[in-house]
C-alpha atoms as a PDB file:
ATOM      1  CA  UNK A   1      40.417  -3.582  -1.970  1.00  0.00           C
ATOM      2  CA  UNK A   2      43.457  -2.370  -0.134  1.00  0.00           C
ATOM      3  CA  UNK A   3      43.723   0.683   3.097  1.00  0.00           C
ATOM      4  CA  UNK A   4      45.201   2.740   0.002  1.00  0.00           C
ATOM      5  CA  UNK A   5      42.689   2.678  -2.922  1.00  0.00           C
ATOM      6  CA  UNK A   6      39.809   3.565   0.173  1.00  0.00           C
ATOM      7  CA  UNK A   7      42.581   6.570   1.035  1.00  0.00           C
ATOM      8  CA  UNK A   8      42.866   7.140  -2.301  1.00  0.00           C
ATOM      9  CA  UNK A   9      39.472   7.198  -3.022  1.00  0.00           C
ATOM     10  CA  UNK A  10      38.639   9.663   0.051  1.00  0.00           C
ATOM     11  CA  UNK A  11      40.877  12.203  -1.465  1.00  0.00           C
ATOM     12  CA  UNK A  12      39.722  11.480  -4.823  1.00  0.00           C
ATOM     13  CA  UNK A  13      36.484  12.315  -3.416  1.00  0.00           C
ATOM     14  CA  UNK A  14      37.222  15.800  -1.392  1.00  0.00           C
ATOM     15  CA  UNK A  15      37.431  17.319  -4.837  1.00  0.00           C
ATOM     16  CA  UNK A  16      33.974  18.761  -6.027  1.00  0.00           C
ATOM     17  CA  UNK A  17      35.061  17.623  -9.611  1.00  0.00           C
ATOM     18  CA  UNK A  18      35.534  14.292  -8.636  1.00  0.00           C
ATOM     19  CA  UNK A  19      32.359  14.235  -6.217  1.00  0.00           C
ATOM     20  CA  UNK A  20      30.144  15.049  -8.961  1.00  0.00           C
ATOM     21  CA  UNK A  21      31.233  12.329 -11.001  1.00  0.00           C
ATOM     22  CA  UNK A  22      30.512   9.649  -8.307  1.00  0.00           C
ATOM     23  CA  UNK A  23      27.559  11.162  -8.115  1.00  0.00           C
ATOM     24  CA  UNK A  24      26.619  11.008 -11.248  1.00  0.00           C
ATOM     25  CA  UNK A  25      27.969   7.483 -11.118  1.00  0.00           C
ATOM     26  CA  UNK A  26      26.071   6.192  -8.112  1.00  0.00           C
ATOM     27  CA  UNK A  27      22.941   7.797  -9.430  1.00  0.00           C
ATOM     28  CA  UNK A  28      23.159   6.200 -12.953  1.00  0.00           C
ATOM     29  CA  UNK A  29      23.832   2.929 -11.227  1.00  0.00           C
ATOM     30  CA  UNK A  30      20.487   2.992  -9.065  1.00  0.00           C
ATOM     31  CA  UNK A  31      18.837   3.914 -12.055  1.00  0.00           C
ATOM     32  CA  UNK A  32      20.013   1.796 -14.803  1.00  0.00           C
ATOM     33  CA  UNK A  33      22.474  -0.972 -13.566  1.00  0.00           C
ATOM     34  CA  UNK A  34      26.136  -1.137 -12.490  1.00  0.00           C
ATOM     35  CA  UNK A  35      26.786  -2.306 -16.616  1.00  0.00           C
ATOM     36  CA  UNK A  36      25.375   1.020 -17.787  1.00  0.00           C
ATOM     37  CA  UNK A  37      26.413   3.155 -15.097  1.00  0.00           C
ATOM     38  CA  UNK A  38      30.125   1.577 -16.139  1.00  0.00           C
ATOM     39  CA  UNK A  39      29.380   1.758 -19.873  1.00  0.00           C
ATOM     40  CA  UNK A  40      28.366   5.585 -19.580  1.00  0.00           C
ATOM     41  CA  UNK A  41      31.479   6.433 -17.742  1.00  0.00           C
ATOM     42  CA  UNK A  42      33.858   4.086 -20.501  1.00  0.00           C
ATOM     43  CA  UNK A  43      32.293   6.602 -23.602  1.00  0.00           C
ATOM     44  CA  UNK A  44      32.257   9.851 -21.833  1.00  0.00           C
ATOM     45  CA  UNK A  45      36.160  10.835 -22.687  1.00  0.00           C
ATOM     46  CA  UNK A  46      35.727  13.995 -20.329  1.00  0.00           C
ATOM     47  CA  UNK A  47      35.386  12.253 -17.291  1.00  0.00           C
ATOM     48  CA  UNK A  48      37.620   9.282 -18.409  1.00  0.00           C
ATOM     49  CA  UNK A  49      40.925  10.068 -16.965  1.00  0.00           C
ATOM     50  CA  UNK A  50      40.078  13.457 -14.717  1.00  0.00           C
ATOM     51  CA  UNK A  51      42.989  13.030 -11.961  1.00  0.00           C
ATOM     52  CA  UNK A  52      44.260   9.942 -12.801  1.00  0.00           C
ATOM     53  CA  UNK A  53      40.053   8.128 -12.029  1.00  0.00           C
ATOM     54  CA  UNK A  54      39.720   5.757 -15.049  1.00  0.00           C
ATOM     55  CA  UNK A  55      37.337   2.565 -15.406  1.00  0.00           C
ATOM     56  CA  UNK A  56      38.829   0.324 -13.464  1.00  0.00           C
ATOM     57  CA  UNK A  57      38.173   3.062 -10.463  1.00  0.00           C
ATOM     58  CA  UNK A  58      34.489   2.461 -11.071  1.00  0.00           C
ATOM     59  CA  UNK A  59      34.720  -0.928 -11.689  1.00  0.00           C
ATOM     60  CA  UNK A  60      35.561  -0.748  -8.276  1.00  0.00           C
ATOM     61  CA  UNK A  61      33.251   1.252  -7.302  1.00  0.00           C
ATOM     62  CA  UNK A  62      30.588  -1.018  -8.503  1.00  0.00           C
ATOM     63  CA  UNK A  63      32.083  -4.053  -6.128  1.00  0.00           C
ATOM     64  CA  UNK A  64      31.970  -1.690  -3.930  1.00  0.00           C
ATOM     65  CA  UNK A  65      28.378  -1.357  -4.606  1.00  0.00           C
ATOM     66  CA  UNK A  66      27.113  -4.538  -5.615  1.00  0.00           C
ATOM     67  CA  UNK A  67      29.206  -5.649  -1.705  1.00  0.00           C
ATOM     68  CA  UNK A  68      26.499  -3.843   0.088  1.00  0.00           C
ATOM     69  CA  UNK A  69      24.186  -5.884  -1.360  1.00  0.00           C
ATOM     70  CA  UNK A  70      21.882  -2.496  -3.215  1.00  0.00           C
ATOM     71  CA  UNK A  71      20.118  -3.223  -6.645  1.00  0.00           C
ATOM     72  CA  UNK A  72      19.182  -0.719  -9.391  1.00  0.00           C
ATOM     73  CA  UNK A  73      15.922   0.870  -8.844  1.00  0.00           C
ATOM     74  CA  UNK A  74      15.460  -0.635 -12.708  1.00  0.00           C
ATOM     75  CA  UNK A  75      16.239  -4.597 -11.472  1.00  0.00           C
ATOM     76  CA  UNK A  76      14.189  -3.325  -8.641  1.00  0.00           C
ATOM     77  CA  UNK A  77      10.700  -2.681 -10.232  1.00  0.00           C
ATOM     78  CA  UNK A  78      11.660  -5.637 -12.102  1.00  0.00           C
ATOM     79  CA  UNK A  79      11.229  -7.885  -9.140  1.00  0.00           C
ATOM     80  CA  UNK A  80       8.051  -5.712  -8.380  1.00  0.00           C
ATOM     81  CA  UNK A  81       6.739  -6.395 -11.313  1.00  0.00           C
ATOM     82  CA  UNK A  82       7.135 -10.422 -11.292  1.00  0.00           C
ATOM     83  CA  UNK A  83       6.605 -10.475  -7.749  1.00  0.00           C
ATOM     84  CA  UNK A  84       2.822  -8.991  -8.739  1.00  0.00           C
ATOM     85  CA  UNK A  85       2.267 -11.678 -11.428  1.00  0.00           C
ATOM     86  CA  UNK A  86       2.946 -13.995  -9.092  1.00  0.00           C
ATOM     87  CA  UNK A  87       0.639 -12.778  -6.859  1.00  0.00           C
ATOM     88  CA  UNK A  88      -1.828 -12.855  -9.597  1.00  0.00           C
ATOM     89  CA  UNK A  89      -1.222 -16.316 -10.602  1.00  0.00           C
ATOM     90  CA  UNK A  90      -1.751 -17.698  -7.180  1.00  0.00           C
ATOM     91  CA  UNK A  91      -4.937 -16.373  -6.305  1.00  0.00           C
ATOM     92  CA  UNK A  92      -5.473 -17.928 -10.290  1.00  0.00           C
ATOM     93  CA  UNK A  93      -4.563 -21.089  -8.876  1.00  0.00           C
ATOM     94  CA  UNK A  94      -6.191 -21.189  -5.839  1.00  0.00           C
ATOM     95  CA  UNK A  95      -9.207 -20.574  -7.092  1.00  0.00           C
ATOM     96  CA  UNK A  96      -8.977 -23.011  -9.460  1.00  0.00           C
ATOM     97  CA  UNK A  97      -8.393 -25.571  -6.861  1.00  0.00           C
ATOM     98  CA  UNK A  98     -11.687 -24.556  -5.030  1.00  0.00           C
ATOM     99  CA  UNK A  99     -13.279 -24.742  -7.885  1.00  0.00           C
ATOM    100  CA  UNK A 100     -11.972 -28.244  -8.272  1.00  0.00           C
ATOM    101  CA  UNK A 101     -12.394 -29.354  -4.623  1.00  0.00           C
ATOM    102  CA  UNK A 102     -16.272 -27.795  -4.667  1.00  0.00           C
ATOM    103  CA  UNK A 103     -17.087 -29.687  -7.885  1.00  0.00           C
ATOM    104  CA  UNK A 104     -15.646 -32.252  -6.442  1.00  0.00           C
ATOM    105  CA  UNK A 105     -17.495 -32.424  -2.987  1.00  0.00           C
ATOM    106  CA  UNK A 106     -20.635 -31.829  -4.898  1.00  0.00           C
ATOM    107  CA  UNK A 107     -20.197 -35.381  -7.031  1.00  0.00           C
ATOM    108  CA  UNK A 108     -18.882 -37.118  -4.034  1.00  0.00           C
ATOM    109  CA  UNK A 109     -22.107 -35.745  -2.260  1.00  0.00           C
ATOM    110  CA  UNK A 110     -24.649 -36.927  -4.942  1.00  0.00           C
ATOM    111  CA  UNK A 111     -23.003 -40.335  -4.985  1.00  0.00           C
ATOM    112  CA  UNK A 112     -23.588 -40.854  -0.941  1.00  0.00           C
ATOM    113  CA  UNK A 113     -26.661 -39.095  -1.630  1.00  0.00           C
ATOM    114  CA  UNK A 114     -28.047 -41.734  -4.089  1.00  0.00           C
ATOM    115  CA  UNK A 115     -26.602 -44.475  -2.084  1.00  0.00           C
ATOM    116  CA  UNK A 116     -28.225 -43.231   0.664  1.00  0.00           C
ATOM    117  CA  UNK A 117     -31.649 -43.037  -1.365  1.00  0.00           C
ATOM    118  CA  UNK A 118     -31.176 -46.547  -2.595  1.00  0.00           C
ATOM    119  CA  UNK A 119     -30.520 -47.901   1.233  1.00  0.00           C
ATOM    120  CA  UNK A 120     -33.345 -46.495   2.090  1.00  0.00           C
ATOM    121  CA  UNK A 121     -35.490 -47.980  -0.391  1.00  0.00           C
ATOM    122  CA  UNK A 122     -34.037 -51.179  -0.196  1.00  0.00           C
ATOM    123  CA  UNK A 123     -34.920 -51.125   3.693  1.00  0.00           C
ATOM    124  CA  UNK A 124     -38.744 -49.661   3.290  1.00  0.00           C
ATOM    125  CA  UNK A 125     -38.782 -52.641   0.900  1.00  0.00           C
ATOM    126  CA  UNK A 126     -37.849 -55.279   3.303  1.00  0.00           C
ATOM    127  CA  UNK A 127     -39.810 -53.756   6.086  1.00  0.00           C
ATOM    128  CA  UNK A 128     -43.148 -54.040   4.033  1.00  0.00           C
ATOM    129  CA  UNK A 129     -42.207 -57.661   2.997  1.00  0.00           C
ATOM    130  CA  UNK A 130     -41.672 -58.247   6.799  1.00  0.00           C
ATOM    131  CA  UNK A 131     -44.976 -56.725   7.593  1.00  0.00           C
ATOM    132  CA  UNK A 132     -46.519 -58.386   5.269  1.00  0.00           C
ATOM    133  CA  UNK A 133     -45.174 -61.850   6.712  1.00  0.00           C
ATOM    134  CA  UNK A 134     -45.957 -60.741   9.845  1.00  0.00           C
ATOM    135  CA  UNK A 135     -49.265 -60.142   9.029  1.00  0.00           C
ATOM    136  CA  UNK A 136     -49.674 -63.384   7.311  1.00  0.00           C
ATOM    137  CA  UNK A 137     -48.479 -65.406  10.202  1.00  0.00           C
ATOM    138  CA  UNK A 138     -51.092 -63.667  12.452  1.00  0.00           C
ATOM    139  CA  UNK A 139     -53.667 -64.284   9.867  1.00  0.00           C
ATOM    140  CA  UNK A 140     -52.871 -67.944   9.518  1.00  0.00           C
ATOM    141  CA  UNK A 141     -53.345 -68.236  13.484  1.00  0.00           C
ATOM    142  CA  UNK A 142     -56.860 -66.415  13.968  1.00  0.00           C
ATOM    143  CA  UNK A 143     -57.445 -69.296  11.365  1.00  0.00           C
END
């Protein structure tokens, strides 16, 4: 863009005609999209070539636009709309892996659990054999 087309383009827009249809234009392009803002404005022979303001004025228009970094309100709710399925599929997710990480805490606890058991057994076993050595060697003495 060049100092004239923005001089240009501030005359251009003085005239009510003129400021209508770039407000119909900007409005159409938050609604529904630079392409159908610029498609609307290509079919609609009225507004075409009204002082000398063709397509290539809101092609323009629409780097213009699209510079400032704005979106449709239409691409908008689009990203809304994904960014709430996303939303949905993590807390999906995350439950799932709690799910996963509870199951498996519970299995990892039942194996220490049993190992545990079977320690313990193992030792009450080996403390009544000792006792009853120790018992047997006392026994064998009063003798």
């Amino acid at each position: 863009m060049n100092e004239n087309f923005l001089k240009d383009l501030a005359a251009l827009y003085s005239n009510p005609l003129v400021k209508d249809m770039f407000t119909d234009y900007f409005t159409r392009m938050q609604q529904e999209g630079a392409q159908a803002a610029a498609k609307f404005f290509n079919m609609a022979p009225a507004k075409k070539d009204v002082f000398g303001v063709g397509p290539d004025v809101f092609e323009k228009m629409a780097e213009f636009y699209s510079g400032f970094g704005f979106v449709s309100q239409k691409k908008h709710q689009e990203v809304l709309e994904e960014n709430e399925s996303l939303k949905k599929e993590n807390t999906f997710l995350k439950e799932v892996v709690q799910k996963m990480n509870l199951k498996m805490f519970e299995e990892g606890s039942r194996g220490i659990q049993e190992a545990w058991q079977e320690g313990l057994a193992t030792q009450l076993e080996m403390s009544k054999e000792m006792a009853k050595t120790f018992f047997e060697l006392f026994k064998d003495i009063k003798k």
